[in-house]
C-alpha atoms as a PDB file:
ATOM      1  CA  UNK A   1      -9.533  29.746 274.671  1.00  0.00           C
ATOM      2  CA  UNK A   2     -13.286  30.308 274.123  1.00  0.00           C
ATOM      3  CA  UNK A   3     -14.461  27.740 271.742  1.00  0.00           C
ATOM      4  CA  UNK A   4     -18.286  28.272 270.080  1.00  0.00           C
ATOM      5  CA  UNK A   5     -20.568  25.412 268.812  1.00  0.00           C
ATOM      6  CA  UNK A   6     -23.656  26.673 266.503  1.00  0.00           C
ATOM      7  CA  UNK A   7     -26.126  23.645 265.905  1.00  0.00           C
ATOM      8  CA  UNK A   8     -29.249  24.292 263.426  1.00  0.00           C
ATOM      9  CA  UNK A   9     -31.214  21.246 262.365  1.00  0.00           C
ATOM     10  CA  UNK A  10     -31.284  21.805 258.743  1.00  0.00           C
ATOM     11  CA  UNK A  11     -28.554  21.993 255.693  1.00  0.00           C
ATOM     12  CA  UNK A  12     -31.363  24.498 254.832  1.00  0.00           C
ATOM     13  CA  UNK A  13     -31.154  26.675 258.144  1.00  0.00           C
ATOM     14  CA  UNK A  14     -28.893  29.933 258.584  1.00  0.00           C
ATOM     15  CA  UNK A  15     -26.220  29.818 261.438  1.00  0.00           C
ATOM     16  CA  UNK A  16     -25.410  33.172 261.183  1.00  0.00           C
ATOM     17  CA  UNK A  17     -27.311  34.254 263.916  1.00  0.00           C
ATOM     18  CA  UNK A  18     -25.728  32.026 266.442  1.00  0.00           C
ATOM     19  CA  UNK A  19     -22.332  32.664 264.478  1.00  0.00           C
ATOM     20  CA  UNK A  20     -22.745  36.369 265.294  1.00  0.00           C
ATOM     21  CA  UNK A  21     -23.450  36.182 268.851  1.00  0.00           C
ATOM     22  CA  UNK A  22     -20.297  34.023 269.443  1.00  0.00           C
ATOM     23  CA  UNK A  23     -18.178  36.609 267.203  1.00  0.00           C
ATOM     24  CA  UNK A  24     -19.593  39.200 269.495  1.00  0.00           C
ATOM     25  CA  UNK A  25     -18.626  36.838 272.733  1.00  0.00           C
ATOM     26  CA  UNK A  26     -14.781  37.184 271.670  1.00  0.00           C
ATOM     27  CA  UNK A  27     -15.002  33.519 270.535  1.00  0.00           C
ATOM     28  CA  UNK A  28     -11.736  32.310 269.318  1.00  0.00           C
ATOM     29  CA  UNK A  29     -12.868  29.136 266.802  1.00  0.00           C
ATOM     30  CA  UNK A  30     -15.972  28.449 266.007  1.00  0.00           C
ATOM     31  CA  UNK A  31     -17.947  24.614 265.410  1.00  0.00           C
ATOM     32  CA  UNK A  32     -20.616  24.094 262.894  1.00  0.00           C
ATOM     33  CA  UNK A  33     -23.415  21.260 262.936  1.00  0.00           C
ATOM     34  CA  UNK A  34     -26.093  20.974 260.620  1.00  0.00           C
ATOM     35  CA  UNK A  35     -28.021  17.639 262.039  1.00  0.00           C
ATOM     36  CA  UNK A  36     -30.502  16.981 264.161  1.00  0.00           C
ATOM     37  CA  UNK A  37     -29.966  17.846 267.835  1.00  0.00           C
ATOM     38  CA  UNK A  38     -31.778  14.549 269.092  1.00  0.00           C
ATOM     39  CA  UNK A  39     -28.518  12.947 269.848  1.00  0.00           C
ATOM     40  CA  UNK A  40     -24.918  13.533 270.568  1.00  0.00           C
ATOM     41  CA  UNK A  41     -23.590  11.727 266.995  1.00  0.00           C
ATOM     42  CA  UNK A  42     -22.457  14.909 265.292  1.00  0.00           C
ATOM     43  CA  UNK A  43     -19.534  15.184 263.425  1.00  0.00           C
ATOM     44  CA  UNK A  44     -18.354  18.546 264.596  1.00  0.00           C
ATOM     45  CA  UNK A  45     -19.586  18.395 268.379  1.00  0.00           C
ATOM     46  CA  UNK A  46     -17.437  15.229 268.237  1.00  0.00           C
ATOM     47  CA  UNK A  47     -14.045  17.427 266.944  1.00  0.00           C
ATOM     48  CA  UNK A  48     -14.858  20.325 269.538  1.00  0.00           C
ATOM     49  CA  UNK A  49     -14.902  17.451 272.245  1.00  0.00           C
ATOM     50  CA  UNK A  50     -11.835  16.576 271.153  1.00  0.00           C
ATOM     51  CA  UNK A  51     -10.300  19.586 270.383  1.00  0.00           C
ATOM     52  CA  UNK A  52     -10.919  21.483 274.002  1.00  0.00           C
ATOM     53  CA  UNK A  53      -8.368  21.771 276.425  1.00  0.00           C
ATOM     54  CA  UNK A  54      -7.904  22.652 280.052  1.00  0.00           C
ATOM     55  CA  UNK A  55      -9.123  26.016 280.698  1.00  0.00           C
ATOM     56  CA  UNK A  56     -10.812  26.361 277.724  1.00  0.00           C
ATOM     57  CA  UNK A  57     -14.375  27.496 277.794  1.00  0.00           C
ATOM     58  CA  UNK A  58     -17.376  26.245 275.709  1.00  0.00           C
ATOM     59  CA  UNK A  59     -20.158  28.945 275.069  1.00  0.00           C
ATOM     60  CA  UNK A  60     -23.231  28.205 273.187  1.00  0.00           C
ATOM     61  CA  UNK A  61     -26.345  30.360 272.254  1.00  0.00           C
ATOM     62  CA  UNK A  62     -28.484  27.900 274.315  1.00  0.00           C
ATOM     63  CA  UNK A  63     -28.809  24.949 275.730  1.00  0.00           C
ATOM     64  CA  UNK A  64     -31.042  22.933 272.748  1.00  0.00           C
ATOM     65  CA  UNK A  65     -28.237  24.329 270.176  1.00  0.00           C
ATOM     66  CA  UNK A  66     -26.124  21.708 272.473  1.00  0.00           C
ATOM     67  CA  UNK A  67     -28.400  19.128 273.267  1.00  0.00           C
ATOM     68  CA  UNK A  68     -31.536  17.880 273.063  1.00  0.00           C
ATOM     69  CA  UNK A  69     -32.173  15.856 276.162  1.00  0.00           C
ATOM     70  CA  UNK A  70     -31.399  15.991 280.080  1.00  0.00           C
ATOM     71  CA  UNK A  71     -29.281  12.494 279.745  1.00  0.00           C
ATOM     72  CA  UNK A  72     -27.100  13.963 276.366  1.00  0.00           C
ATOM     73  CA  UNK A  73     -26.684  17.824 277.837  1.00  0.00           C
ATOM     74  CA  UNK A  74     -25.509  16.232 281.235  1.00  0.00           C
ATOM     75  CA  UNK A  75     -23.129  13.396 279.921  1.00  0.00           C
ATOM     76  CA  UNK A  76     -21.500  16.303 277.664  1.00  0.00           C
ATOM     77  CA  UNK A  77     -21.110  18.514 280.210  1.00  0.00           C
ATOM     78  CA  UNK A  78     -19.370  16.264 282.708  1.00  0.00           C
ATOM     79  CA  UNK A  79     -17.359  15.313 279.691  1.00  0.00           C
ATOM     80  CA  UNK A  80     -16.215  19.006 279.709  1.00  0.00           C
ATOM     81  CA  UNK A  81     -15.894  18.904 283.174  1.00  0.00           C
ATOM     82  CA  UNK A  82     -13.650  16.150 283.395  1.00  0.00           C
ATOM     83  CA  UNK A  83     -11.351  18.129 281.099  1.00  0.00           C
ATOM     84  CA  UNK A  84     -11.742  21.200 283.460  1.00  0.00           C
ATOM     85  CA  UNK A  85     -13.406  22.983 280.283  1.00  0.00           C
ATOM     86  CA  UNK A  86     -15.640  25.423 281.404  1.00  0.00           C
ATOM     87  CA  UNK A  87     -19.820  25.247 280.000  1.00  0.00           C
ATOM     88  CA  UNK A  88     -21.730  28.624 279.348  1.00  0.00           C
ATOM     89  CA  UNK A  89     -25.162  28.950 277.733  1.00  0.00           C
ATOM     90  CA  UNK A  90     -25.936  32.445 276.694  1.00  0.00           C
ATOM     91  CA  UNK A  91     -29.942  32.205 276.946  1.00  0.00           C
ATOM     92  CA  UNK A  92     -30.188  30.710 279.558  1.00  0.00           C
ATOM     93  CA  UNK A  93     -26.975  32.804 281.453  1.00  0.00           C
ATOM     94  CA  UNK A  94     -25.454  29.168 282.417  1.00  0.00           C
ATOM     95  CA  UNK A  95     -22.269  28.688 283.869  1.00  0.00           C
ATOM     96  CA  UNK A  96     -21.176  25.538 285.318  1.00  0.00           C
ATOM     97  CA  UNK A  97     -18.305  27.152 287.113  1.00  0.00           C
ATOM     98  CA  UNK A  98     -20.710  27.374 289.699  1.00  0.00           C
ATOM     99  CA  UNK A  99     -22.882  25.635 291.912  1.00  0.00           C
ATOM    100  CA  UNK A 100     -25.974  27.444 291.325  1.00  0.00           C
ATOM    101  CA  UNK A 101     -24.546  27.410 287.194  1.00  0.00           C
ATOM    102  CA  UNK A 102     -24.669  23.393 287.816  1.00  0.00           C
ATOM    103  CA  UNK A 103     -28.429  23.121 289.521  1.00  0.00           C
ATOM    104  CA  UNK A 104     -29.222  25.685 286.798  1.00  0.00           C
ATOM    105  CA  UNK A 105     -28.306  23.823 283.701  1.00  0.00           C
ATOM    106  CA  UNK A 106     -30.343  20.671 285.135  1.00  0.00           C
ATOM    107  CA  UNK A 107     -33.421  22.159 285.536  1.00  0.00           C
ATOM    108  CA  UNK A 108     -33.528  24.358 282.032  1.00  0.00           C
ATOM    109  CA  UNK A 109     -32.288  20.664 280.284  1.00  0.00           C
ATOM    110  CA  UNK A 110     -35.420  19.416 281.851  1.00  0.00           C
ATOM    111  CA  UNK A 111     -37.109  21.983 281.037  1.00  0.00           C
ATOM    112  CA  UNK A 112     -35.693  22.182 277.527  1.00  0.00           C
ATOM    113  CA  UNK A 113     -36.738  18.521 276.970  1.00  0.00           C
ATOM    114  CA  UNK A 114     -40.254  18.441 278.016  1.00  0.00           C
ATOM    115  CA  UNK A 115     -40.724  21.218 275.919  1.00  0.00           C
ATOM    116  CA  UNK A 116     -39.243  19.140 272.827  1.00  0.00           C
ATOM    117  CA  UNK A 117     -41.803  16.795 274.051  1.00  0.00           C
ATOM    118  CA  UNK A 118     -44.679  18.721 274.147  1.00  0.00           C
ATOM    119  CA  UNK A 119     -43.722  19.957 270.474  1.00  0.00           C
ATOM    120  CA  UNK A 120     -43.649  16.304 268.988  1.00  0.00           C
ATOM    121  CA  UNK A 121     -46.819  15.676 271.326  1.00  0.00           C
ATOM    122  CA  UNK A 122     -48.745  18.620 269.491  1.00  0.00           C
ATOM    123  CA  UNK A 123     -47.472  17.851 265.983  1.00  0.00           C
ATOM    124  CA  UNK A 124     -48.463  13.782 266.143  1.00  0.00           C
ATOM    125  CA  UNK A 125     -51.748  15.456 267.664  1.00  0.00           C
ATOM    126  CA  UNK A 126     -52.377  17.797 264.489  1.00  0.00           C
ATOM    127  CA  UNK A 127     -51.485  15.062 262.237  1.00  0.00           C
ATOM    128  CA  UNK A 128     -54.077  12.892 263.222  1.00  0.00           C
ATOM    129  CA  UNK A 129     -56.518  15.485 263.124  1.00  0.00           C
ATOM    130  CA  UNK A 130     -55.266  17.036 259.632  1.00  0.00           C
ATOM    131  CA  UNK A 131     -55.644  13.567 258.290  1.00  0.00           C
ATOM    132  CA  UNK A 132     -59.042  12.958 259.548  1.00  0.00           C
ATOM    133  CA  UNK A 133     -60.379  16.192 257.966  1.00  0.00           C
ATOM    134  CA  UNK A 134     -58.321  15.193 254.729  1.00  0.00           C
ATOM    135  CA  UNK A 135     -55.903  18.039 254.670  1.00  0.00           C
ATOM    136  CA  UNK A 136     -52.317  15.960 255.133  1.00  0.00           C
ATOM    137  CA  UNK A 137     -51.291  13.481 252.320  1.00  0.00           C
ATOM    138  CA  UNK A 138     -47.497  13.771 253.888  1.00  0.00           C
ATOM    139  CA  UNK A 139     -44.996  14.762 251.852  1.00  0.00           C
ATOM    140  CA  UNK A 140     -45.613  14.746 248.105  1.00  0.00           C
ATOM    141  CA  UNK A 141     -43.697  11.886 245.768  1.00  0.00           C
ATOM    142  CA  UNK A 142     -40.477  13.735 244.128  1.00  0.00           C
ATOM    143  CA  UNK A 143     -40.801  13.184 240.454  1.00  0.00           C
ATOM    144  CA  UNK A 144     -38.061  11.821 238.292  1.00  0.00           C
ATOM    145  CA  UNK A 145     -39.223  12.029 234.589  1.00  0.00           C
ATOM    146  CA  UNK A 146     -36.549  10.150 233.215  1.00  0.00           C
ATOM    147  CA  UNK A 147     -36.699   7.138 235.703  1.00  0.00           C
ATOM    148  CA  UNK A 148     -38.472   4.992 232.998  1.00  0.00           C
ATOM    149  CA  UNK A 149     -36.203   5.944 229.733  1.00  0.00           C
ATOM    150  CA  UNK A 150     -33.125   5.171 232.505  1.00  0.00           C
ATOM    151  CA  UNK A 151     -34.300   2.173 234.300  1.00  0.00           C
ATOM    152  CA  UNK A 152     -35.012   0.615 231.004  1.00  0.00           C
ATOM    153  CA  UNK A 153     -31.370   1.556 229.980  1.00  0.00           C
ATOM    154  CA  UNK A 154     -29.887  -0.261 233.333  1.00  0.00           C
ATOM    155  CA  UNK A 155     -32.631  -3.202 232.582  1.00  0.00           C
ATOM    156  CA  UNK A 156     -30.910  -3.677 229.403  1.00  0.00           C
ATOM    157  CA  UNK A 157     -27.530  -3.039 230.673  1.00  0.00           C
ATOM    158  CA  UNK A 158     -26.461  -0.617 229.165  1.00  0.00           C
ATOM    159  CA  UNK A 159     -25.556   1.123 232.534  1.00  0.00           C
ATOM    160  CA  UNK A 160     -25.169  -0.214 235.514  1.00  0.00           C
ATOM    161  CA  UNK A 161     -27.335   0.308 238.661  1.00  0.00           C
ATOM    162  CA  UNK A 162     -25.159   3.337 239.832  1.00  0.00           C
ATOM    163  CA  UNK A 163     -25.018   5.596 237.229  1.00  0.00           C
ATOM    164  CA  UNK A 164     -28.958   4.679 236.856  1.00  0.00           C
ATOM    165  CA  UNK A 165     -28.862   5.880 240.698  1.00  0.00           C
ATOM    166  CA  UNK A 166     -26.257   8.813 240.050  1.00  0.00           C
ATOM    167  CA  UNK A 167     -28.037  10.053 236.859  1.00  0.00           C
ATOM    168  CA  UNK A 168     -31.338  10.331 238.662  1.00  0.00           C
ATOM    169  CA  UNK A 169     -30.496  11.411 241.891  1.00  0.00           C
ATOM    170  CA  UNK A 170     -31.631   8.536 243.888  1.00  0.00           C
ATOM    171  CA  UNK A 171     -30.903   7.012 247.027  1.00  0.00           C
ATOM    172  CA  UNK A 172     -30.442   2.749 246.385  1.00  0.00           C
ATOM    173  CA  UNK A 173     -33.396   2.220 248.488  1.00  0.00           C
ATOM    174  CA  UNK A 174     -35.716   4.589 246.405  1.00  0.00           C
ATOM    175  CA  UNK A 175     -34.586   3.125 243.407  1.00  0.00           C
ATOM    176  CA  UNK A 176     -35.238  -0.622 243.636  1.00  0.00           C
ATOM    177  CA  UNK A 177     -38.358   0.375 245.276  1.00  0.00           C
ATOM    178  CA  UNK A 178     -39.551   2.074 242.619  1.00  0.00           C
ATOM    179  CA  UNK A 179     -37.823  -1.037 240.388  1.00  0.00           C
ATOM    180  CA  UNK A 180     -40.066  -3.428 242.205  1.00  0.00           C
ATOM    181  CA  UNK A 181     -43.099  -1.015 242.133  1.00  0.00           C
ATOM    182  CA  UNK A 182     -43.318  -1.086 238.750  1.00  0.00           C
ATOM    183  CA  UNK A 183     -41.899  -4.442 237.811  1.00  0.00           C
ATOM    184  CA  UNK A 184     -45.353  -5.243 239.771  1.00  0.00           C
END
């Protein structure tokens, strides 16, 4: 059976790209991920690890839709390989039924994860400067306009601190927080 996993970092981001290119592969069942590629804790990499079977093969669009570093790429693959599920990476034409398909996938996960490196190097790098010239505040505070009408409501106790939290749209740390920034 050929089993796909798509991975974009993003609820925001589009799969279907990946999604097509595994449709187009003859893919029999596809796995989505929406998270953060920097480690292996994903809920639906975790069910396609589970789910393969002998014989099976795993093809992805490329190697950082599967992993993000040398260490995570390698464990997963010999995880694969211990089932005798085959590994193929369309970019980078990786298939670890082979010797050469092995070495390959080594080097381009090296690769792979210097270049992540670089990236975060460059970004910290712009940052710094950005702030210097006084052109990056970070992210702008989201606005609530009814915080005060509602935390005076759950003050009073007239609702409790969840439906304060549910009404707004706040996470329990932002809201006591803000509580305790403005009880200052």
């Amino acid at each position: 059976m050929k089993i796909g996993y798509v991975r974009v970092s993003t609820q925001e981001q589009n799969t279907i790209r990946q999604e097509v290119m595994l449709r187009e592969l003859g893919v029999d069942k596809i796995f989505i991920d929406k998270a953060s590629g920097k480690n292996a804790d994903r809920p639906e990499l975790k069910r396609m690890m589970n789910y393969v079977r002998k014989g099976d093969t795993v093809i992805v669009e490329s190697i950082s839709r599967f992993a993000r570093n040398t260490r995570d790429l390698l464990e997963l693959v010999e995880q694969l390989t211990a089932k005798e599920v085959e590994f193929v990476s369309k970019k980078e034409a990786i298939d670890t039924t082979t010797p050469t398909g092995k070495f390959m996938l080594t080097v381009f996960a090296a690769v792979a994860e210097l270049e992540r490196e670089y990236i975060l190097q460059r970004q910290r790098e712009g940052i710094v400067i950005a702030k210097q010239q006084g052109k990056y505040r970070g992210r702008p505070a989201k606005e609530y306009p009814d915080f005060d009408r509602i935390a005076a409501r759950w003050r009073r106790g007239e609702i409790s601190a969840v439906q304060a939290m549910q009404q707004l749209g706040m996470s329990k740390t932002r809201f006591y927080e803000r509580v305790k920034r403005i009880s200052r």
